[in-house]
C-alpha atoms as a PDB file:
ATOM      1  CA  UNK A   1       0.000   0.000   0.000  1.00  0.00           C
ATOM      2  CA  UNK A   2       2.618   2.295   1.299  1.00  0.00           C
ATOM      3  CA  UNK A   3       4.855   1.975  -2.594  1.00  0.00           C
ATOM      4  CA  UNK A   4       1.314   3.231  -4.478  1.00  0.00           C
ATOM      5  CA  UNK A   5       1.365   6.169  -2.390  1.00  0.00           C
ATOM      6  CA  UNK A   6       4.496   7.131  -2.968  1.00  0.00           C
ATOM      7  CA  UNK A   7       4.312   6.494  -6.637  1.00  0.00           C
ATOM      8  CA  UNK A   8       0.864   8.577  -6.949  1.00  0.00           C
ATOM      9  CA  UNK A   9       2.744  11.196  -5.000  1.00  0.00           C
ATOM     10  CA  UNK A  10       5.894  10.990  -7.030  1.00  0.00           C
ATOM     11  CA  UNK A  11       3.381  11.144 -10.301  1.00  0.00           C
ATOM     12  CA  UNK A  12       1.331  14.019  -9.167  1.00  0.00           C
ATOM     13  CA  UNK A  13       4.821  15.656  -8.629  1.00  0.00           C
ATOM     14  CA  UNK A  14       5.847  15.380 -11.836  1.00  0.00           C
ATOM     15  CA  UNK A  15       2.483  17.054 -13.354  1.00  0.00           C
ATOM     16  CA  UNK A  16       2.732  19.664 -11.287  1.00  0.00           C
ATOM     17  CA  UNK A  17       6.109  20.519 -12.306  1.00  0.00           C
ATOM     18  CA  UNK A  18       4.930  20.040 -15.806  1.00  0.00           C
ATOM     19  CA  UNK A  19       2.357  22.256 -15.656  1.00  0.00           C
ATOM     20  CA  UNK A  20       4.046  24.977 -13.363  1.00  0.00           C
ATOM     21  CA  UNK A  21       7.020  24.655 -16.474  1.00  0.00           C
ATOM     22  CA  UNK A  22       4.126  25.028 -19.450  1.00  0.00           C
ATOM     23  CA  UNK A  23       2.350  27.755 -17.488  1.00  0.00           C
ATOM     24  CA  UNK A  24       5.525  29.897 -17.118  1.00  0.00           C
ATOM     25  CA  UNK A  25       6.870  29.560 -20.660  1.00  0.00           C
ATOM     26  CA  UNK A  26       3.157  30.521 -22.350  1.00  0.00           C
ATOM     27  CA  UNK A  27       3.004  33.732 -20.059  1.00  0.00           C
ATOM     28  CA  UNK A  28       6.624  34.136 -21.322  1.00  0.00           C
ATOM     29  CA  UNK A  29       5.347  34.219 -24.640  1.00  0.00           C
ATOM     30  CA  UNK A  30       2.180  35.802 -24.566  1.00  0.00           C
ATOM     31  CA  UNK A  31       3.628  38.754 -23.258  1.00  0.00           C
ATOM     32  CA  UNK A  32       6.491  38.829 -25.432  1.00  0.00           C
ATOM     33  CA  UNK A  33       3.971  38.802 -28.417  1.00  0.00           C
ATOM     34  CA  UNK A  34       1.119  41.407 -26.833  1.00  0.00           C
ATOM     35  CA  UNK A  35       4.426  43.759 -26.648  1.00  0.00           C
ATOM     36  CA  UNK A  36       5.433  43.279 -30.209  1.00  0.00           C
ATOM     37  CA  UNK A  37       1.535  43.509 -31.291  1.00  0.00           C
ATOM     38  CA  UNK A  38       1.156  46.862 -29.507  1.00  0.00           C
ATOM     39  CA  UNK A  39       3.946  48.738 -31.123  1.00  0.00           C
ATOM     40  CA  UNK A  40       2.690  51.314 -33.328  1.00  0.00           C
ATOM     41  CA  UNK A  41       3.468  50.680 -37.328  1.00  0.00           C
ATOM     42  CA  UNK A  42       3.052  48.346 -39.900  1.00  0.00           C
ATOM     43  CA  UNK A  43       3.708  44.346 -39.278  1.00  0.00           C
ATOM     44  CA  UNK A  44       4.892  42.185 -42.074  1.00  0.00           C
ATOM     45  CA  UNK A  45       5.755  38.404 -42.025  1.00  0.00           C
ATOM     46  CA  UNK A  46       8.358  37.014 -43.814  1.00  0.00           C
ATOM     47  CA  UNK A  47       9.006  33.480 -44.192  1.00  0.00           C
ATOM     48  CA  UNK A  48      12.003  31.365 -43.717  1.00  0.00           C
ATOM     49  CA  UNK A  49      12.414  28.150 -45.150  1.00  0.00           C
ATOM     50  CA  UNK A  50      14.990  25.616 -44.360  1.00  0.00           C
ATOM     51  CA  UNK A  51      14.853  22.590 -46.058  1.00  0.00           C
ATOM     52  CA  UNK A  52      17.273  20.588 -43.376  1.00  0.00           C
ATOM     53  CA  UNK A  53      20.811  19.345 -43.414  1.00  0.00           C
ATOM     54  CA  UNK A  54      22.450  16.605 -41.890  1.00  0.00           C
ATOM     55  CA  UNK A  55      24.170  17.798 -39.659  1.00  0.00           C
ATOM     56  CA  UNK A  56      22.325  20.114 -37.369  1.00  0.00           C
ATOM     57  CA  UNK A  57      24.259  23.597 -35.933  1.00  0.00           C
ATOM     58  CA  UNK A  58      23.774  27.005 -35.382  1.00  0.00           C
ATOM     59  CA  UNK A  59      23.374  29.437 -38.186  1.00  0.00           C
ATOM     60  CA  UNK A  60      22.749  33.063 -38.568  1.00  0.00           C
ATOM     61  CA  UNK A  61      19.943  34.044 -40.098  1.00  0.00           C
ATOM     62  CA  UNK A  62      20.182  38.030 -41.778  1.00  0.00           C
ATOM     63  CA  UNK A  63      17.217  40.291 -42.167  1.00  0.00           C
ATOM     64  CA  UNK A  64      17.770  43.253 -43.580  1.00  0.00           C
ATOM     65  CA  UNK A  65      15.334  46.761 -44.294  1.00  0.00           C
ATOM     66  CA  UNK A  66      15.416  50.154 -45.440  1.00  0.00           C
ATOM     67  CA  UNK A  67      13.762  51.529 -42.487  1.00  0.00           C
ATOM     68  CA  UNK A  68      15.055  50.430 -38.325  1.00  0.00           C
ATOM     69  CA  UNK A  69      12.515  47.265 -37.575  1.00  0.00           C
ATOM     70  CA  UNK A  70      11.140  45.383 -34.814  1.00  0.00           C
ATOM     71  CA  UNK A  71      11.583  41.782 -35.547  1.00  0.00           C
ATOM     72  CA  UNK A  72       9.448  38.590 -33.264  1.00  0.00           C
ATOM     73  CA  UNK A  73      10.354  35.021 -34.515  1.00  0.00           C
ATOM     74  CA  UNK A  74       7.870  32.159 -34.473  1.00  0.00           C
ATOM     75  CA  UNK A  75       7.207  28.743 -36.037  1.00  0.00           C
ATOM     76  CA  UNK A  76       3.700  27.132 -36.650  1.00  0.00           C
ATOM     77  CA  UNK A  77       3.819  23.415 -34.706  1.00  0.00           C
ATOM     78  CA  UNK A  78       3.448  20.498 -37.093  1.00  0.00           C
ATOM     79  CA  UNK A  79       0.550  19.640 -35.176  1.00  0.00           C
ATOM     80  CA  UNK A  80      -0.979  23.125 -35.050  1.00  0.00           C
ATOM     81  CA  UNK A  81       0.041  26.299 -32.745  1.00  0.00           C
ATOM     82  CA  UNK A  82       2.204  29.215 -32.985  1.00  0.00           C
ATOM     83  CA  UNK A  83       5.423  29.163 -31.109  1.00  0.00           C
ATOM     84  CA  UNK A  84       6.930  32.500 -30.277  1.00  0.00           C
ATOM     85  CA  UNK A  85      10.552  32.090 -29.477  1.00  0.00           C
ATOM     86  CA  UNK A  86      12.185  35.527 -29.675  1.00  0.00           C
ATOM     87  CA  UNK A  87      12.295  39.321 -30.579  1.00  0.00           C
ATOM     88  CA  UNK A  88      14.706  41.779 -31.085  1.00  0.00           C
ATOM     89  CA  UNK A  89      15.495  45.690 -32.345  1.00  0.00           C
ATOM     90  CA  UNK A  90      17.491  45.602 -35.607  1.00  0.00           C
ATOM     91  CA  UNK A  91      20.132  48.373 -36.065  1.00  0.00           C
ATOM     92  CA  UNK A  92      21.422  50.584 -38.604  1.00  0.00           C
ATOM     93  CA  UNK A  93      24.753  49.562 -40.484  1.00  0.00           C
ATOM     94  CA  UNK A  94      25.900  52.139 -43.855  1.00  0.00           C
ATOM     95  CA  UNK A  95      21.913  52.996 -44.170  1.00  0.00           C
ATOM     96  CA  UNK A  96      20.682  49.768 -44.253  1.00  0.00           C
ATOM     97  CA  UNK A  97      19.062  47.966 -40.822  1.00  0.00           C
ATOM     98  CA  UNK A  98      19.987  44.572 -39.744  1.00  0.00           C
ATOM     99  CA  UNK A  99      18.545  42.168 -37.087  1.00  0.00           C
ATOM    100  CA  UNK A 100      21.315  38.421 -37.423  1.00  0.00           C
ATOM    101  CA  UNK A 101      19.321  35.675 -35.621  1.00  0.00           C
ATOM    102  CA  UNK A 102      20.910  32.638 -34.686  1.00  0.00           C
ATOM    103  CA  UNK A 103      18.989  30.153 -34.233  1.00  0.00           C
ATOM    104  CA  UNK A 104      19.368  25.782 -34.404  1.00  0.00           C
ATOM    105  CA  UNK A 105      18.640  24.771 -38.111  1.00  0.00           C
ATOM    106  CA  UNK A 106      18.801  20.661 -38.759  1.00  0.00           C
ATOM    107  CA  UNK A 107      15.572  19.001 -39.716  1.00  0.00           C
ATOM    108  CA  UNK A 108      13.198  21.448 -42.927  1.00  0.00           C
ATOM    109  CA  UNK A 109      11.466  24.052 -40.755  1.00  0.00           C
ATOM    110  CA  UNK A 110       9.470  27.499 -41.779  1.00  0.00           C
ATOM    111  CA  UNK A 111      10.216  30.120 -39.636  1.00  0.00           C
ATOM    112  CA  UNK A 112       7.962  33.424 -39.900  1.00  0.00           C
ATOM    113  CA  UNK A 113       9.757  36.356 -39.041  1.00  0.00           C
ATOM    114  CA  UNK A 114       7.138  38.964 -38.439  1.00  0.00           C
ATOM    115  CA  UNK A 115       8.816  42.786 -38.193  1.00  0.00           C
ATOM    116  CA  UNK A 116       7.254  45.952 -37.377  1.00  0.00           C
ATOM    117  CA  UNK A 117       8.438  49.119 -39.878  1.00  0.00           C
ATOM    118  CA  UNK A 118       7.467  52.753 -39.154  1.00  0.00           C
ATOM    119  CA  UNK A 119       6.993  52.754 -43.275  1.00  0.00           C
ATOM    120  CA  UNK A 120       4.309  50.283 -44.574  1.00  0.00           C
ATOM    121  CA  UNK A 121       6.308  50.177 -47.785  1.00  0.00           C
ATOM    122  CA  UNK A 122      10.390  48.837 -46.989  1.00  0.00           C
ATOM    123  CA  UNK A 123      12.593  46.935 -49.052  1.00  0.00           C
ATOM    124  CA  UNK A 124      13.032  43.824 -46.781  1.00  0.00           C
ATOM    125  CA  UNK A 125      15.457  40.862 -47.303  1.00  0.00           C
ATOM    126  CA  UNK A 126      16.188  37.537 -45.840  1.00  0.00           C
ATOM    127  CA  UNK A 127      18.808  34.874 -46.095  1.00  0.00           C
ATOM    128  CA  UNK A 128      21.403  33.463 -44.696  1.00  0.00           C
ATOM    129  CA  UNK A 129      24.836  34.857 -43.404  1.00  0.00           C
ATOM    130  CA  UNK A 130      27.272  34.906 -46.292  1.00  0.00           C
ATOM    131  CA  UNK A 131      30.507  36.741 -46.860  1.00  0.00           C
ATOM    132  CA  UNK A 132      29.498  40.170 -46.957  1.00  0.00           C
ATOM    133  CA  UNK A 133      27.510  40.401 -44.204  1.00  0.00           C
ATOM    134  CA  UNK A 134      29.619  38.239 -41.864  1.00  0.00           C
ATOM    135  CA  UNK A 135      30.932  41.055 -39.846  1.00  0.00           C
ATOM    136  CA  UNK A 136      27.901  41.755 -38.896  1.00  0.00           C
ATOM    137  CA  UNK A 137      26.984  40.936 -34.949  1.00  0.00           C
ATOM    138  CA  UNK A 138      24.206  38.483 -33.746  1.00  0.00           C
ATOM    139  CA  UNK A 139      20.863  40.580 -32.633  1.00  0.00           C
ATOM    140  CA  UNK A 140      19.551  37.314 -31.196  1.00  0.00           C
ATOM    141  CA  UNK A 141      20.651  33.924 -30.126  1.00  0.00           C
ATOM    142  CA  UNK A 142      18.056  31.321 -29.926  1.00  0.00           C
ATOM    143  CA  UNK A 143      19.838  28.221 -28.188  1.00  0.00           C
ATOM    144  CA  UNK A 144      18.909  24.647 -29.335  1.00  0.00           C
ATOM    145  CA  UNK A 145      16.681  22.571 -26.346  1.00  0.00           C
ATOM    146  CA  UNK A 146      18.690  19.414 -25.213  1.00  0.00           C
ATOM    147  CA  UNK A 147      16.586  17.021 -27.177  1.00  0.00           C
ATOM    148  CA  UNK A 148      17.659  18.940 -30.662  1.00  0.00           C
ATOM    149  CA  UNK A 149      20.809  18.239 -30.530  1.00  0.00           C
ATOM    150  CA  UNK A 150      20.222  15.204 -29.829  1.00  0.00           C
ATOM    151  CA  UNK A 151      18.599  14.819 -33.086  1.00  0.00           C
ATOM    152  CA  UNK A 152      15.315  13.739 -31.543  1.00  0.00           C
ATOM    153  CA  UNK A 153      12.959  16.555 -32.409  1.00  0.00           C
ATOM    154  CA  UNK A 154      13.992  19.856 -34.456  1.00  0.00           C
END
């Protein structure tokens, strides 16, 4: 009797850490994107696509404008969702704005990079980091979860 009492106390445990963890990481992003969403201007999404590579690292991802830009990155979940997983400011370089996001990129993945102009009509680009703009310094780093490099979920 005593061992299925501790192991329904040991479960319950678990679940609540679970749920403590999921809580804490939605209001995390929820906020993150009601801040980006309340910024006066004009919001644009761009889309990434990576169509995977064998070997997973860390690449820099450049986005470049005409005009300075707020910049939120998200994913949609195979399975349905939005996953907001960071923002940043991008900042000026010869005329030209840049936000560098470096992020995990193994397995094909979209990534919608949605950026907030003061202009409604910029000149926006999107790639990634080649020779000329490999001077350029990281506006975000996006670490990869344990389990992706791993090579068990991207």
């Amino acid at each position: 009797m005593n061992w299925v009492l501790i192991l329904v106390s040991i479960l319950a445990a678990l679940l609540l850490g679970f749920a403590i963890f999921v809580s804490k990481e939605s209001l995390k992003k929820f906020r993150m994107y009601e801040q980006f969403i309340s910024l006066d201007g004009y919001h644009r999404k761009i889309l990434f696509t990576w169509n995977g590579d064998r070997k997973g690292k860390m690449r820099n991802i450049v986005i470049r404008c005409d005009s300075p830009f707020q910049l939120l990155v998200d994913f949609n979940f195979p399975f349905g969702g939005i996953d907001f997983f960071g923002t940043c400011k991008s900042y000026g370089v010869d005329g030209a704005h840049y936000a560098v996001v470096s992020t995990f990129l193994w397995s094909p993945i979209k990534l919608i990079f949605e950026i907030n102009t003061p202009n409604e009509r910029t000149w926006t680009s999107i790639g990634l980091q080649d020779e000329e703009t490999k001077d350029l310094p990281v506006s975000l780093i996006c670490p990869p979860h344990f389990y992706q490099k791993l090579h068990l979920w991207s």
